[in-house]
Protein backbone atom coordinates (compact mmCIF):
# COMPACT_ATOMS: atom_id res chain seq x y z
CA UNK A 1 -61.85 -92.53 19.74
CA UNK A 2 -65.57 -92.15 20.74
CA UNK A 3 -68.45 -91.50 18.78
CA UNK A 4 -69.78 -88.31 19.64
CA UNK A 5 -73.18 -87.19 17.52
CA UNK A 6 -74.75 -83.63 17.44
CA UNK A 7 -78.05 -84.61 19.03
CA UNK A 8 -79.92 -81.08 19.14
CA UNK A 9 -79.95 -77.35 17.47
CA UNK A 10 -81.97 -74.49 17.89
CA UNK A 11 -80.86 -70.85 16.92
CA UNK A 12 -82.73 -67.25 17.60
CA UNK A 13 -81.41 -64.15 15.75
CA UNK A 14 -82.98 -60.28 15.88
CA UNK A 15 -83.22 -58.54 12.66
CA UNK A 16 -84.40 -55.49 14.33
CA UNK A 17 -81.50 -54.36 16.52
CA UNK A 18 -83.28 -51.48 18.84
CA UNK A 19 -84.61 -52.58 21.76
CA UNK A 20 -82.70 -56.56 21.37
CA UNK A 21 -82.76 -58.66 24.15
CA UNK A 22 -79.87 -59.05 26.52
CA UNK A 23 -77.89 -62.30 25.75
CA UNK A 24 -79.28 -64.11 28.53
CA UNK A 25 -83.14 -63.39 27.47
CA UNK A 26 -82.16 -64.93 24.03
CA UNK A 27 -80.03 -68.14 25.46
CA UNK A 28 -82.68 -69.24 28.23
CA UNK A 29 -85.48 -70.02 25.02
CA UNK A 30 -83.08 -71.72 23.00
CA UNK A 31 -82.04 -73.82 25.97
CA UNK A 32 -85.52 -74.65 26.56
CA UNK A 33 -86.28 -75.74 23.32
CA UNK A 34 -82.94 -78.12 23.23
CA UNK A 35 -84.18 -79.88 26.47
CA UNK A 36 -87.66 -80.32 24.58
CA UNK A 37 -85.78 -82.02 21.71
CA UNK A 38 -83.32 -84.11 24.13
CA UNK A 39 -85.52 -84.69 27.06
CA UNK A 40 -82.88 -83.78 29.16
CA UNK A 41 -82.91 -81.71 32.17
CA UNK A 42 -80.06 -79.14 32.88
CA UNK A 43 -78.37 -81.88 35.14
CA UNK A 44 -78.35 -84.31 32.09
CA UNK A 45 -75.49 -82.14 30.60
CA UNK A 46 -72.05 -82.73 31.88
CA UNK A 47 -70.20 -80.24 30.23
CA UNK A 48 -71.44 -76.13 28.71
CA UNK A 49 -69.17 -74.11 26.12
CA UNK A 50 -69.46 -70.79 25.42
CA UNK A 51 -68.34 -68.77 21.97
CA UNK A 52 -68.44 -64.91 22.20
CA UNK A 53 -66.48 -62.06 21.97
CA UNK A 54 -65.56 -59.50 24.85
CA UNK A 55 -64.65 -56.45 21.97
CA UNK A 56 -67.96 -56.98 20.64
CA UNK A 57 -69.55 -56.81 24.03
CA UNK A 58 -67.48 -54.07 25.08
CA UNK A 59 -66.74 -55.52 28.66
CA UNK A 60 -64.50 -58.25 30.16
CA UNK A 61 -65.37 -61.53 30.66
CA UNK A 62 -68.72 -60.73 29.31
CA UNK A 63 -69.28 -64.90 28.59
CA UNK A 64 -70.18 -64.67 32.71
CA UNK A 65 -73.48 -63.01 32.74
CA UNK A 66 -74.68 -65.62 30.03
CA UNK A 67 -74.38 -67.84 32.39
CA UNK A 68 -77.23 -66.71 34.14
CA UNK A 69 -79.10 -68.72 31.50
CA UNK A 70 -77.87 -71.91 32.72
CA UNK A 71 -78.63 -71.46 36.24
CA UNK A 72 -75.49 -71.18 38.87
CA UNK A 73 -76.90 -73.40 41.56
CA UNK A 74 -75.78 -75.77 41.53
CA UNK A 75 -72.33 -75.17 39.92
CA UNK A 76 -71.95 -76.93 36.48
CA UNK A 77 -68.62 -77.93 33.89
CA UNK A 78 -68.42 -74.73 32.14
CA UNK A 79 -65.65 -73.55 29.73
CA UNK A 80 -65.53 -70.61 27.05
CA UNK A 81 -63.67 -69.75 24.10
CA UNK A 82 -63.44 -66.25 22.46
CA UNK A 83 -64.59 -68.26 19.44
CA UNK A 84 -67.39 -69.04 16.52
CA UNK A 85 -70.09 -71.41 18.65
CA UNK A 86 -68.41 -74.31 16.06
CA UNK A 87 -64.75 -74.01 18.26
CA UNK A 88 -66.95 -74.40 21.29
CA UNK A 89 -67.94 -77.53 20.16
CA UNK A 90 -64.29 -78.44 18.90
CA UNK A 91 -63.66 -77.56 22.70
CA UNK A 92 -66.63 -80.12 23.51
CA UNK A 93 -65.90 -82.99 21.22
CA UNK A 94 -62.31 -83.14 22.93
CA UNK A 95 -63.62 -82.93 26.41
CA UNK A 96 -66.32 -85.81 25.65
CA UNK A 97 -63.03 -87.48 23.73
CA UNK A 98 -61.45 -87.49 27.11
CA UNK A 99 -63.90 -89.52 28.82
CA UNK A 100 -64.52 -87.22 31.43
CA UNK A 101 -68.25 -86.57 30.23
CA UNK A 102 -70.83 -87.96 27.54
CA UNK A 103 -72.66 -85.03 26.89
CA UNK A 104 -72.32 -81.62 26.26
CA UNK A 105 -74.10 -78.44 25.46
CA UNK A 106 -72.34 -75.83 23.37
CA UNK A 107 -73.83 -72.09 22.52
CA UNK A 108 -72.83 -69.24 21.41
CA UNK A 109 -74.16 -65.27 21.09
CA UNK A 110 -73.06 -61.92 19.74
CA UNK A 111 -74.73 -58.38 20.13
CA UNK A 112 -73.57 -57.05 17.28
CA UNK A 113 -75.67 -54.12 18.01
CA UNK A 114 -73.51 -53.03 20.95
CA UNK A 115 -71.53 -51.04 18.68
CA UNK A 116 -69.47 -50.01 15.66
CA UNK A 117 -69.26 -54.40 14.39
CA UNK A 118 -66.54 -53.30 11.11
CA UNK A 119 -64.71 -51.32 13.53
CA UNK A 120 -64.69 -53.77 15.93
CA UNK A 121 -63.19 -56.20 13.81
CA UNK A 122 -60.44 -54.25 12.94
CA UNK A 123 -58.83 -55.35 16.17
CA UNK A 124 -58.42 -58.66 14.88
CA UNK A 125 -55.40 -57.70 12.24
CA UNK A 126 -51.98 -57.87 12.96
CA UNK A 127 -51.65 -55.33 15.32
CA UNK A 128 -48.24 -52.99 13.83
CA UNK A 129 -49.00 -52.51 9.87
CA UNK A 130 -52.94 -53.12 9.95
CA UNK A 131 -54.99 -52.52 12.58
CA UNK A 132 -53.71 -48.36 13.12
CA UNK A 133 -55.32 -48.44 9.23
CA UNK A 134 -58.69 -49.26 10.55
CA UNK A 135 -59.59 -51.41 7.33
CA UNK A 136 -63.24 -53.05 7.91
CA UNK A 137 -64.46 -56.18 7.03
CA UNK A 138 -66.18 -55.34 3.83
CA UNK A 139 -63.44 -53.11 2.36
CA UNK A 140 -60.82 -56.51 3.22
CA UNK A 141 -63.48 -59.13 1.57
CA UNK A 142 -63.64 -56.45 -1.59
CA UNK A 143 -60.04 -56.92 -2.13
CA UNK A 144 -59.77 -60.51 -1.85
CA UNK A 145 -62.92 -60.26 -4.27
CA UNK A 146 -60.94 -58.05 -6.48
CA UNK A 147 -58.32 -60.66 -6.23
CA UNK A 148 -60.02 -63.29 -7.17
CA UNK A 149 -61.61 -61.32 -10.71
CA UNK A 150 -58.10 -59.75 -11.27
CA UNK A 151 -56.77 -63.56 -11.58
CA UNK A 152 -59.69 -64.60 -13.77
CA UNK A 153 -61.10 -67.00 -11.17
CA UNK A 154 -64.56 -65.77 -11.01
CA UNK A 155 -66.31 -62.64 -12.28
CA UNK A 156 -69.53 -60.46 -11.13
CA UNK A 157 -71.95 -62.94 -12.79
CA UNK A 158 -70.12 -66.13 -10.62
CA UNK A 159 -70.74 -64.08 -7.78
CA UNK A 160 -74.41 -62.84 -8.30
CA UNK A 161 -74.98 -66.62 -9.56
CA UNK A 162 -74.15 -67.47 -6.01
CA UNK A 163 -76.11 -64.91 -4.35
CA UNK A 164 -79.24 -65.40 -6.25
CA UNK A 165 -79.52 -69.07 -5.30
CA UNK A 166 -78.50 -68.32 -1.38
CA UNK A 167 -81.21 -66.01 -1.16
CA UNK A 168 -83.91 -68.05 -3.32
CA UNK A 169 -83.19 -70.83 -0.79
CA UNK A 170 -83.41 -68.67 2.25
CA UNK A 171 -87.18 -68.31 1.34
CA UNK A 172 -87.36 -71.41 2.87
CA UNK A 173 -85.84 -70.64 6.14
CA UNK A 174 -87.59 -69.26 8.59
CA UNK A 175 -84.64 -68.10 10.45
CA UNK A 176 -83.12 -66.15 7.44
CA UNK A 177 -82.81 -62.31 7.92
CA UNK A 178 -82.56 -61.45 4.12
CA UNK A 179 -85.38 -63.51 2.03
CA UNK A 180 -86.39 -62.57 -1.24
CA UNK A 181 -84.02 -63.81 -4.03
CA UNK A 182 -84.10 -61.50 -7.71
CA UNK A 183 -82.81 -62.26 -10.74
CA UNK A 184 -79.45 -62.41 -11.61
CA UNK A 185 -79.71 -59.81 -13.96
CA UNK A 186 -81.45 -57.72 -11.59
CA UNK A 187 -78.50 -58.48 -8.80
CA UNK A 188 -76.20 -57.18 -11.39
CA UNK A 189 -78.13 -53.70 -12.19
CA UNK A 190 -77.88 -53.28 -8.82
CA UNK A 191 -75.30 -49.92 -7.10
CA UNK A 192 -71.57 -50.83 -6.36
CA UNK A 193 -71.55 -50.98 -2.63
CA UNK A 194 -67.68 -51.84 -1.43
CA UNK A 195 -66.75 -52.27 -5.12
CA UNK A 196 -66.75 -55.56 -6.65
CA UNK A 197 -69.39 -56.14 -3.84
CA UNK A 198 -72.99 -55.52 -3.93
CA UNK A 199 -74.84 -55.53 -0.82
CA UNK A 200 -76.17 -59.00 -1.85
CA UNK A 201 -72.45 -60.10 -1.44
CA UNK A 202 -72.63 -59.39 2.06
CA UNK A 203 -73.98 -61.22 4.82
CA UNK A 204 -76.32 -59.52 6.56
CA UNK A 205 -75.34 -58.80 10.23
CA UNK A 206 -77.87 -59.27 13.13
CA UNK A 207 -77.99 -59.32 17.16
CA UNK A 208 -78.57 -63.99 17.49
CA UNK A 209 -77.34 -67.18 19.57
CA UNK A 210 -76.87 -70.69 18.49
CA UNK A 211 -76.57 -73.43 20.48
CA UNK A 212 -75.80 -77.22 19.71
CA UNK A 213 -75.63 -80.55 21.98
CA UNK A 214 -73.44 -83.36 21.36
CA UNK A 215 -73.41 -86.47 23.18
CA UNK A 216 -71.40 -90.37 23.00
CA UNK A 217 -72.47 -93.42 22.10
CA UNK A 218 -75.78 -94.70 23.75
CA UNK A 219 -76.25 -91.06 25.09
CA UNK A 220 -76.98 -89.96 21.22
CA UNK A 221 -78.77 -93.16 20.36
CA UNK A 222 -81.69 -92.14 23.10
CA UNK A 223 -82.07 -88.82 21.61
CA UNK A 224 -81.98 -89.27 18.17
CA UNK A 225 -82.87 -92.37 15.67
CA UNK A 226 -80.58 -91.01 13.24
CA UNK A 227 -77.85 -89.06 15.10
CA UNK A 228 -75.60 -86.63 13.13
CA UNK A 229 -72.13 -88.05 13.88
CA UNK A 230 -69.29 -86.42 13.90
CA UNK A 231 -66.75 -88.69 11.51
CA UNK A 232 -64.08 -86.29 11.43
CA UNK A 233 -63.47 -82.68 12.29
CA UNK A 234 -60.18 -80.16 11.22
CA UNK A 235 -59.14 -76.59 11.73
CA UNK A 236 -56.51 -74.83 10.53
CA UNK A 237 -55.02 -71.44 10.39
CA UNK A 238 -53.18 -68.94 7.51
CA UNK A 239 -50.90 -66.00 8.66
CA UNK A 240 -52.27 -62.89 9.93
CA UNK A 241 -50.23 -60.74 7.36
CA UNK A 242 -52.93 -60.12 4.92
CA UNK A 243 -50.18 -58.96 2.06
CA UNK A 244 -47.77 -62.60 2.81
CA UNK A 245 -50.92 -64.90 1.03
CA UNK A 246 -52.61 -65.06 -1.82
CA UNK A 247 -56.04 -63.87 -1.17
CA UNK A 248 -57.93 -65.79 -3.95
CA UNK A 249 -57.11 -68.94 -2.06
CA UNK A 250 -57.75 -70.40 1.02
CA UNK A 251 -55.07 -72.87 1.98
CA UNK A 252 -56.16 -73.64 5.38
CA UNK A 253 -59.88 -74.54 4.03
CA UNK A 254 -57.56 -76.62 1.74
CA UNK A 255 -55.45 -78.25 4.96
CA UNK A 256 -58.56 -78.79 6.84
CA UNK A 257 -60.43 -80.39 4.29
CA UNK A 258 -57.43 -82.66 2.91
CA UNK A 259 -57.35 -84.19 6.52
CA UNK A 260 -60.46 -85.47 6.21
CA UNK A 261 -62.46 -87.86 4.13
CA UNK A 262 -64.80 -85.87 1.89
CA UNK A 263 -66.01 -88.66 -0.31
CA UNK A 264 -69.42 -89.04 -0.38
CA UNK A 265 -70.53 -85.77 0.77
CA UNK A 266 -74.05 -85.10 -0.11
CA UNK A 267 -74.75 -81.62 1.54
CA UNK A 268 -72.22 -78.49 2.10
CA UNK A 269 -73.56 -75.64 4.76
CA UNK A 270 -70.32 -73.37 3.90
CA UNK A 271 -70.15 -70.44 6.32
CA UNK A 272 -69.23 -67.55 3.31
CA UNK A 273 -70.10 -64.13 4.61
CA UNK A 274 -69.33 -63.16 1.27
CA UNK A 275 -70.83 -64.36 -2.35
CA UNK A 276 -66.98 -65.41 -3.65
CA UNK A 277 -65.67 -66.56 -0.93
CA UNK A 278 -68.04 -69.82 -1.33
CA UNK A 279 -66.39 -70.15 -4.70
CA UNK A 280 -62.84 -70.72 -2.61
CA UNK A 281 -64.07 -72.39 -0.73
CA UNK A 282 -66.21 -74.58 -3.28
CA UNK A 283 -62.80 -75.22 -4.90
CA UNK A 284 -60.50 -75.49 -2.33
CA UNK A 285 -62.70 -78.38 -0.64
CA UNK A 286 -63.00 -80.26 -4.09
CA UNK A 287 -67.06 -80.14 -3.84
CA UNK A 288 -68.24 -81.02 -7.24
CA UNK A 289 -71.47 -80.17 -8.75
CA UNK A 290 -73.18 -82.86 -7.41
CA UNK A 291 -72.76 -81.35 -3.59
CA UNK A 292 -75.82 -79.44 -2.62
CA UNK A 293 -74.31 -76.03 -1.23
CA UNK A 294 -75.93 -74.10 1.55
CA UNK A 295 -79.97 -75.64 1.18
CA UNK A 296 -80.51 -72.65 4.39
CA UNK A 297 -79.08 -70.07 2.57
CA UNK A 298 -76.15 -69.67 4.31
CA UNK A 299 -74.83 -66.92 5.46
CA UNK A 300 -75.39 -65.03 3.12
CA UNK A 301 -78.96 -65.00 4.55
CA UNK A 302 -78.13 -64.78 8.51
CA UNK A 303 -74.67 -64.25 9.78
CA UNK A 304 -74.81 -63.59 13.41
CA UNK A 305 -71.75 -62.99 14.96
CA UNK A 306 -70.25 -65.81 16.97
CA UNK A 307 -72.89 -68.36 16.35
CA UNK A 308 -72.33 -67.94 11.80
CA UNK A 309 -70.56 -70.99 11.62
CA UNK A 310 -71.58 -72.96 14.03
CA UNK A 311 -75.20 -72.62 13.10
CA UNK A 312 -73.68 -74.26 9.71
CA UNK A 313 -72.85 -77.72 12.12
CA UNK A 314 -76.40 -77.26 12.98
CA UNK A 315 -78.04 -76.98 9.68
CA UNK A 316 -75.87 -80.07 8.30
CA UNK A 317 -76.86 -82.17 11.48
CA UNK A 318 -81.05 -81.52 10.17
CA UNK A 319 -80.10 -83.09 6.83
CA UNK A 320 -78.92 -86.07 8.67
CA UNK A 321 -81.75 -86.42 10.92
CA UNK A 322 -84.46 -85.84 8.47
CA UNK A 323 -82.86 -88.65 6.54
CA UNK A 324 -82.08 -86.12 3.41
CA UNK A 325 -78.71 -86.92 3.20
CA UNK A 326 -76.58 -89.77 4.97
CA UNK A 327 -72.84 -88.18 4.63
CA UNK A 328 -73.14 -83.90 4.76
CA UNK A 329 -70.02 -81.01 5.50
CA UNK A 330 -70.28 -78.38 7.63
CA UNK A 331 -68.03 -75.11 7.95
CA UNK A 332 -66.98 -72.28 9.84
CA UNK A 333 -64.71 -69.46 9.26
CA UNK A 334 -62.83 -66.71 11.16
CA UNK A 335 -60.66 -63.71 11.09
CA UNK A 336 -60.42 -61.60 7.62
CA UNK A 337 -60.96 -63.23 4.33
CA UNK A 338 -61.28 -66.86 5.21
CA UNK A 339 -57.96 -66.74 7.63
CA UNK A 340 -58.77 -68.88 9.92
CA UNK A 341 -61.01 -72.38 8.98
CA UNK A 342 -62.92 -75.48 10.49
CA UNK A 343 -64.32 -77.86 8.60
CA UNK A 344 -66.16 -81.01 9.87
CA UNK A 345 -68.20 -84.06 8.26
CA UNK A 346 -71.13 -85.69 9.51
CA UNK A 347 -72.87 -89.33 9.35
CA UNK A 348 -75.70 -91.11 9.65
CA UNK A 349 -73.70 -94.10 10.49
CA UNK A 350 -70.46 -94.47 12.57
CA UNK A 351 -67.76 -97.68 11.22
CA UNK A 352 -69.22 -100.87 11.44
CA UNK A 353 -73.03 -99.35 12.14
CA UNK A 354 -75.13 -98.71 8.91
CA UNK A 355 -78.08 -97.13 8.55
């Protein structure tokens, strides 16, 4: 196996959805600023990967106008998935695995604003018993909340608890959407708004890229004095009939993290687009108290759509860098209610190289 590190991150998200820029006007900054922290050129990249969605975009094959932000001429290694930006670099970290290239750059973009996004979703259930029901997200993640209270896992407080800290920490994130953290108490006085959920249980949805670069060996030494390795990555998958699992657990976030090692983890970015679903996922990782959880805020501060979780890779790669933490987790989610799940560690140090 090679060591491949995440070398560079930069993001961009909208909060103000009339008049967002076209996918292209927001990819072509962040690309700039990733060959100002690489200094690489375009033809220092040997392979791009793209995460999107054509529903949300309402078109086919939408991924090919973004890559009118790369530049066509001449052609480059280009590949897509209709994924979360952290798949792309899944997608990336096995091409680079195949020897074929060293270095890759992997981004990502949604505009949510294109239309009706809990509609949209919808199309994502199994197609005969759920989708003609037209269920949205928020209305799913309130039963599987519901769940959860019902079984005496976690109440309203638990859930506020975990709000309240996400958005106190977001303060310090300049890319966060939703800043301003309250009380609990004051969280809690707060209307029902998909009932148990609160608005501050939901992620706030905006119009955003992501984008990421990984690269092997030497290559990620010459960026970086402290790359962000990538030790070990997993994904795994539960069945799309919402009513054949129990939706107070997670057992793929359970498969994916029991394949890898987890001691020693310092720093958890969890992508939970809802308050209790980083509880699961807080339990069904085995992160004790002593694993800082979400320092950006998470997502409950900035979830755009198709770059959520991968912009989690990216905020666990900074600890590493900045020399916070030497051993951090990062996560991504997809599908309804935690159905789908990747979950990846990252090092300052690869075997037999400490730093």
């Amino acid at each position: 196996m090679r060591d491949v590190a995440v070398v560079g991150f930069a993001q961009r998200q909208m909060p103000q959805f009339d008049g967002s820029p076209t996918c292209v006007e927001l990819l072509v900054p962040v690309f700039k600023e990733l060959y100002e922290q690489t200094g690489w050129t375009r033809k220092d990249v040997g392979f791009w990967c793209s995460g999107s969605s054509d529903y949300l975009a309402g078109r086919s094959f939408s991924f090919v106008q973004a890559v009118d932000a790369i530049g066509v001429i001449p052609p480059v290694n280009e590949s897509h998935v209709e994924m979360d930006l952290a798949w792309a670099m899944y997608e990336a970290w096995i091409k680079i695995q195949t020897g074929e290239v060293d270095t890759a750059l992997v981004y990502a973009f949604g505009k949510s604003s294109a239309g009706v996004l809990r509609r949209t979703l919808a199309l994502q259930l199994e197609p005969y018993t759920m989708t003609p029901l037209w269920p949205d997200t928020v209305s799913l993640a309130g039963l599987q909340a519901r769940a959860g209270i019902d079984a005496g896992l976690w109440d309203e407080r638990a859930m506020a608890e975990v709000a309240n800290r996400s958005l106190t920490d977001a303060e310090k994130n300049d890319h966060a959407i939703r800043k301003g953290g309250s009380s609990v108490e004051e969280l809690l006085a707060r209307p029902m708004y998909a009932d148990p959920l609160r608005k501050h249980d939901c992620s706030p949805v905006t119009d955003g890229v992501a984008a990421l670069v990984l690269a092997a060996g030497d290559k990620a030494r010459d960026v970086r004095e402290r790359p962000a390795w990538l030790t070990g990555i997993s994904h795994s998958i539960d069945p799309m009939g919402m009513g054949v699992r129990d939706l107070a657990r997670s057992p793929s976030a359970q498969r994916a993290g029991a394949a890898l090692d987890l001691g020693g983890v310092e720093v958890a970015e969890l992508h939970a687009p809802f308050s209790h679903q980083e509880l699961i996922l807080r339990t069904e990782l085995g992160l004790g108290d002593d694993v800082v959880i979400n320092p950006s805020g998470g997502a409950l501060a900035s979830n755009p759509m198709f770059s959520g979780g991968g912009i989690r890779v990216g905020e666990a790669a900074q600890r590493i860098w900045s020399g916070d933490a030497d051993k951090t987790l990062a996560h991504a989610t997809s599908g309804p209610a935690l159905q789908q799940n990747l979950v990846c560690t990252l090092e300052a140090s690869t075997e037999g190289e400490r730093i």
